[in-house]
C-alpha atoms as a PDB file:
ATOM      1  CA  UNK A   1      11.655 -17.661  17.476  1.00  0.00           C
ATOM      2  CA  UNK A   2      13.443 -15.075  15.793  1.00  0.00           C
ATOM      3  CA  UNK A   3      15.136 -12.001  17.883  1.00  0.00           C
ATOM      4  CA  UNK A   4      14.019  -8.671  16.782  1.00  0.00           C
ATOM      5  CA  UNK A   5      16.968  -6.151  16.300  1.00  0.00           C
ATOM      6  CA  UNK A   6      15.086  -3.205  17.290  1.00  0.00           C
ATOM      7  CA  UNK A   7      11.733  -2.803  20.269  1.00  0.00           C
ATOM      8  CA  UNK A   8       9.059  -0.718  20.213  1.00  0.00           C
ATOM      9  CA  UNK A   9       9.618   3.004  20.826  1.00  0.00           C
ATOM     10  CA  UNK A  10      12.807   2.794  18.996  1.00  0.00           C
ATOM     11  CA  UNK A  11      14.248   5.331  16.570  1.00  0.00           C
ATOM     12  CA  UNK A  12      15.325   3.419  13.446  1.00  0.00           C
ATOM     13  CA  UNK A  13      16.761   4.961  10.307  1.00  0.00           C
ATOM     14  CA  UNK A  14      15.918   3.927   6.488  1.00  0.00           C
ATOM     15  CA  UNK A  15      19.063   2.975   4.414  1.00  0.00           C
ATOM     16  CA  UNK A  16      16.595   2.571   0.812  1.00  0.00           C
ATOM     17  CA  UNK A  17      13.893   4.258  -0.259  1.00  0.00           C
ATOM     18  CA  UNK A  18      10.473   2.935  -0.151  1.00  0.00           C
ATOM     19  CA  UNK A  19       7.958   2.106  -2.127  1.00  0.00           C
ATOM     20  CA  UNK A  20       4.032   0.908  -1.944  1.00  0.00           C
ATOM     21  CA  UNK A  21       4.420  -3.004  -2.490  1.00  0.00           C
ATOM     22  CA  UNK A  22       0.701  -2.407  -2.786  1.00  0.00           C
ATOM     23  CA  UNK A  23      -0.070  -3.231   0.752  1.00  0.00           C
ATOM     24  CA  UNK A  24      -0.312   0.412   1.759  1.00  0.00           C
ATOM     25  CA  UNK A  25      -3.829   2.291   1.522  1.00  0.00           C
ATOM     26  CA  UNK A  26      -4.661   5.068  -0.800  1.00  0.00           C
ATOM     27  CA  UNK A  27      -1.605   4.985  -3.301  1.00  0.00           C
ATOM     28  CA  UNK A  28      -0.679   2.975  -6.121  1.00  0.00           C
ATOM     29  CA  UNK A  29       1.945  -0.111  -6.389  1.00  0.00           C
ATOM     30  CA  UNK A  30       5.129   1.980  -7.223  1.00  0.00           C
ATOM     31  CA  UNK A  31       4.643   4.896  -5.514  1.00  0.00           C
ATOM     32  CA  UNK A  32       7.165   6.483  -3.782  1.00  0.00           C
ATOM     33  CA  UNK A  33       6.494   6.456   0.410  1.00  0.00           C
ATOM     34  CA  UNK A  34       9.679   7.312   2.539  1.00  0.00           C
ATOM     35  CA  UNK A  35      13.333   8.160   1.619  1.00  0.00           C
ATOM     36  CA  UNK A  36      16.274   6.895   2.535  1.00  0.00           C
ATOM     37  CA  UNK A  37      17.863   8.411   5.680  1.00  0.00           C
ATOM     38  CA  UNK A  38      14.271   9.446   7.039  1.00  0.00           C
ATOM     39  CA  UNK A  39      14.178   8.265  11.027  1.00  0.00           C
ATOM     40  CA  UNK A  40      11.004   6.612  12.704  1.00  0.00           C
ATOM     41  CA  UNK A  41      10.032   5.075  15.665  1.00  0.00           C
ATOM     42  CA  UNK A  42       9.364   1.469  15.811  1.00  0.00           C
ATOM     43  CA  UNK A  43       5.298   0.950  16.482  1.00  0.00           C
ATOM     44  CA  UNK A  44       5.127  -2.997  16.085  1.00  0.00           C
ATOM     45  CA  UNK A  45       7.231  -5.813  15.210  1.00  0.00           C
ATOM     46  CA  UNK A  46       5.663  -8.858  13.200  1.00  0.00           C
ATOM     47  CA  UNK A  47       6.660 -11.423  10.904  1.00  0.00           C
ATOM     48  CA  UNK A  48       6.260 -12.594   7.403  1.00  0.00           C
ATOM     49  CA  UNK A  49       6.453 -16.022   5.802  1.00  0.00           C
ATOM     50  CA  UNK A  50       7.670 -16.971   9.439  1.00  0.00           C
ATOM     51  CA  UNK A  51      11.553 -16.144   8.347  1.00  0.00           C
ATOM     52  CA  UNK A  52      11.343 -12.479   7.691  1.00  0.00           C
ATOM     53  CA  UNK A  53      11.032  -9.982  10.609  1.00  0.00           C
ATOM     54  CA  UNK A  54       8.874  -6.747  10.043  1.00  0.00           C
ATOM     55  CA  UNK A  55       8.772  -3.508  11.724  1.00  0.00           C
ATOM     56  CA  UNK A  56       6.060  -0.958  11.547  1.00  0.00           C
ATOM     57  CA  UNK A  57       7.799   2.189  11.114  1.00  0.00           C
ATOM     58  CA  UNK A  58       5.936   5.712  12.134  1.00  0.00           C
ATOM     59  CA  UNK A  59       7.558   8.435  10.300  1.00  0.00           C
ATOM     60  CA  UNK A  60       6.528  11.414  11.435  1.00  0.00           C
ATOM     61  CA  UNK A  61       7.304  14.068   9.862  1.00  0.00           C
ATOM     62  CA  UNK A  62       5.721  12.261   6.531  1.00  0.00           C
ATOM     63  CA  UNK A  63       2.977  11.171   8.331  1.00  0.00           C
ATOM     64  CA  UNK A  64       3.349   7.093   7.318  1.00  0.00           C
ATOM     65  CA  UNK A  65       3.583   4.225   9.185  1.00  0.00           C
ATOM     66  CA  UNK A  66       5.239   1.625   7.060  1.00  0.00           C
ATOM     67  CA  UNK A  67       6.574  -1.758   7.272  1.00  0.00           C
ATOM     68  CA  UNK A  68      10.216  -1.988   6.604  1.00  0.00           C
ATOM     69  CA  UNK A  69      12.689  -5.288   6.638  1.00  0.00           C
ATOM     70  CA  UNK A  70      15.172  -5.300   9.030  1.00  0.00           C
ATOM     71  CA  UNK A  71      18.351  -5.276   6.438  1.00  0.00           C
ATOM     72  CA  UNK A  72      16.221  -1.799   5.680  1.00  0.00           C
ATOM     73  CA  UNK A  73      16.591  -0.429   8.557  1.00  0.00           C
ATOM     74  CA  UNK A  74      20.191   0.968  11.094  1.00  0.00           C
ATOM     75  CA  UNK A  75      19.742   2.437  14.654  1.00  0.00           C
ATOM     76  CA  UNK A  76      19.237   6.128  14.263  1.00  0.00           C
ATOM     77  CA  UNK A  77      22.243   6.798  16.075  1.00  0.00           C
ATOM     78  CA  UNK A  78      24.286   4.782  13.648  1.00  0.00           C
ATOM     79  CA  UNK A  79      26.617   6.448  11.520  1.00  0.00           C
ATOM     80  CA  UNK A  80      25.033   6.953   8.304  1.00  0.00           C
ATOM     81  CA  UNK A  81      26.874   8.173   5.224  1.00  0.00           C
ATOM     82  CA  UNK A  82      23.738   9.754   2.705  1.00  0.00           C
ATOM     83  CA  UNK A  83      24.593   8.912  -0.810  1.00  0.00           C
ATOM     84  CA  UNK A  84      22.928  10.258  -4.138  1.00  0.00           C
ATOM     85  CA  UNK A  85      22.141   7.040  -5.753  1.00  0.00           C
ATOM     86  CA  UNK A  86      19.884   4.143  -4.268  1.00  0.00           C
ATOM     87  CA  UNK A  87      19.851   0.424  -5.315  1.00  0.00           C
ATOM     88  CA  UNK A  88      18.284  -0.209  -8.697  1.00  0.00           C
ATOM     89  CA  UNK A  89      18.676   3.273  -9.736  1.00  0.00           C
ATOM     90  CA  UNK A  90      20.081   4.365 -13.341  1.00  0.00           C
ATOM     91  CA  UNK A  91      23.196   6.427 -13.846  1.00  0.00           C
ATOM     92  CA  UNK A  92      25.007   7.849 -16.159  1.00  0.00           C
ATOM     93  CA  UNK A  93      28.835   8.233 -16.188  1.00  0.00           C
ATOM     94  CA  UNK A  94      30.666  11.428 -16.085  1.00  0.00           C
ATOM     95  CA  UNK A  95      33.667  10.430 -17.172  1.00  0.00           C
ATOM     96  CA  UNK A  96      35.393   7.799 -19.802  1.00  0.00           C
ATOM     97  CA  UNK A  97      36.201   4.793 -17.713  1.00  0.00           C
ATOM     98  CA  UNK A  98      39.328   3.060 -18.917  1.00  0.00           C
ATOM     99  CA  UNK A  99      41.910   0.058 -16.853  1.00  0.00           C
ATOM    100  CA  UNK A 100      45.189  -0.172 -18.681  1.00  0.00           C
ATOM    101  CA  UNK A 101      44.153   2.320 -22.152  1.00  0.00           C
ATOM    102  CA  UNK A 102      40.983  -0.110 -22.878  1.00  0.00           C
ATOM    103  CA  UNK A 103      38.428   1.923 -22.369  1.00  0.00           C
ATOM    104  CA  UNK A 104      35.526   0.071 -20.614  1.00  0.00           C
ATOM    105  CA  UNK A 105      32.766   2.738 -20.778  1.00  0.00           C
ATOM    106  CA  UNK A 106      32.209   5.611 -22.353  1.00  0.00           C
ATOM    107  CA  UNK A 107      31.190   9.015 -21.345  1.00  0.00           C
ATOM    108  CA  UNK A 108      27.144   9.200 -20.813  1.00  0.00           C
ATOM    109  CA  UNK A 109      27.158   5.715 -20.832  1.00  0.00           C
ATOM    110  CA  UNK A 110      23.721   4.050 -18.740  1.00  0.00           C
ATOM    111  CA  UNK A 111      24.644   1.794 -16.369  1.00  0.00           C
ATOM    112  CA  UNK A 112      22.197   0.545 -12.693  1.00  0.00           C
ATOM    113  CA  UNK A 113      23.187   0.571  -9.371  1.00  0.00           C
ATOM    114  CA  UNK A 114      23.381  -2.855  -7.942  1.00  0.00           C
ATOM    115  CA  UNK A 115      25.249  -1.943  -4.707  1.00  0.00           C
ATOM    116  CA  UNK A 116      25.793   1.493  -2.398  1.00  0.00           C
ATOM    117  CA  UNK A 117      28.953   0.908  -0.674  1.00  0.00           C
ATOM    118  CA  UNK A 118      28.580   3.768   1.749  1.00  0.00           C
ATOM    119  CA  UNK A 119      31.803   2.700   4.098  1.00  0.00           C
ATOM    120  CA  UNK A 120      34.373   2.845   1.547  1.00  0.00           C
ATOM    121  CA  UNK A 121      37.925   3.826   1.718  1.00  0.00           C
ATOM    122  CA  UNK A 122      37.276   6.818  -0.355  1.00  0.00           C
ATOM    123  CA  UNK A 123      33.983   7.446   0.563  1.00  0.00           C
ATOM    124  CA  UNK A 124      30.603   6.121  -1.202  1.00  0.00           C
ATOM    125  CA  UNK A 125      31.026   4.089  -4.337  1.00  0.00           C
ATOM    126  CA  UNK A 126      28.455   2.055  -6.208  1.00  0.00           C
ATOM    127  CA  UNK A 127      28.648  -1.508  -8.061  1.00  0.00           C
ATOM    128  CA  UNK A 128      27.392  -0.056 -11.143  1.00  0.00           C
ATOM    129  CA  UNK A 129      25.666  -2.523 -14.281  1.00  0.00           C
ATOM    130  CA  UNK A 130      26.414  -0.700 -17.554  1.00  0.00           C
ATOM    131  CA  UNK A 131      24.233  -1.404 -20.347  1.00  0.00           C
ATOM    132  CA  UNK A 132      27.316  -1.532 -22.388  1.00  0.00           C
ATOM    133  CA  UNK A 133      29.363  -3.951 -20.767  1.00  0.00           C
ATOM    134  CA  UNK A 134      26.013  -7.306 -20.052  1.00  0.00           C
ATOM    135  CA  UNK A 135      27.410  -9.914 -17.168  1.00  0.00           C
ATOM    136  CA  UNK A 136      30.283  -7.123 -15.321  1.00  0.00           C
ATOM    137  CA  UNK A 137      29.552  -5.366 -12.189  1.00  0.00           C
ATOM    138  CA  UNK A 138      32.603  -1.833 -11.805  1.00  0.00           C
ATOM    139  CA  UNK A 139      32.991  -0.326  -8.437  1.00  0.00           C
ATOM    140  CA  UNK A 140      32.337   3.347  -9.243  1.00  0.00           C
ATOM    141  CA  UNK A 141      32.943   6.714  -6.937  1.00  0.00           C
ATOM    142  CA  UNK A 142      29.875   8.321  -6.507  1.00  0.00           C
ATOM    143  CA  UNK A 143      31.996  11.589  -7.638  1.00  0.00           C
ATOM    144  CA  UNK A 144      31.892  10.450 -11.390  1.00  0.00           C
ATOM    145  CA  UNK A 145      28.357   9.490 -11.775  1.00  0.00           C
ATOM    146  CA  UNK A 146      25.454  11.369 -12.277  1.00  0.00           C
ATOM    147  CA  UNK A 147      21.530  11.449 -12.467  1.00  0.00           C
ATOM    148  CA  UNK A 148      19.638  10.672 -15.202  1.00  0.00           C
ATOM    149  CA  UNK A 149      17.755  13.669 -16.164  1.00  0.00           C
ATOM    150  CA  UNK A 150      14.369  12.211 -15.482  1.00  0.00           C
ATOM    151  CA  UNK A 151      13.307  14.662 -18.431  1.00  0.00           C
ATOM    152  CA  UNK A 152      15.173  12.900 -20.780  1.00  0.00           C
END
């Protein structure tokens, strides 16, 4: 049997955003349900495919009970460093990235976040995938990325 990390009653917090895998009622696949950082109190804890652990998360103040993995989740009491960019997201760099005068990518360049390093010596940095540069991963301070205007 597997040991839950968290009982019911417990406050949890969300370290990625969530959205409908299609198994929640009255939205679409792809819709957006809770964001990252939101805190909820554990309701129920199942499984799924016997290996994965499952906790039905109330959130209260948006009014959803969702069911969240438990690499998903840290105590709410954990220290918890918010950062502006989320797994899978696209970025754009602020800056010309060059190592040694080669200059790696170029400014506005579109890259994806792979990983949010949120403990990081200098605070929260990203594994970023740049279009321009297929099969490299660059650790990347949050301070010289930036959204994607979603207008664009």
């Amino acid at each position: 049997m597997m040991n839950a990390q968290w009982d019911y009653g417990e406050a949890v917090r969300l370290t990625r955003n969530v959205r409908n895998d299609g198994t929640y009622p009255g939205l679409e696949p792809g819709d957006f349900l809770v964001r990252r950082g939101s805190i909820g109190y554990v309701v129920d804890v199942g499984t799924f495919l016997q290996d994965q652990i499952i906790y039905s998360v109330n959130f209260i103040d948006e009014g959803k009970v969702v069911g969240c993995r438990e690499e998903e989740l840290i105590g709410a009491d954990d220290p918890w460093n918010p950062s502006r960019f989320e797994f899978r997201e696209k970025v754009r760099a602020a800056k010309q990235l060059a190592v040694g005068g080669n200059v790696l990518v170029e400014l506005g360049a579109v890259g994806e976040v792979i990983k949010v390093i949120r403990d990081g010596p200098g605070g929260v940095a990203y594994h970023i995938h740049f279009d321009s540069l297929p099969g490299r991963l660059l650790q990347i301070p949050e301070a010289i990325l930036e959204p994607i205007d979603s207008g664009a």
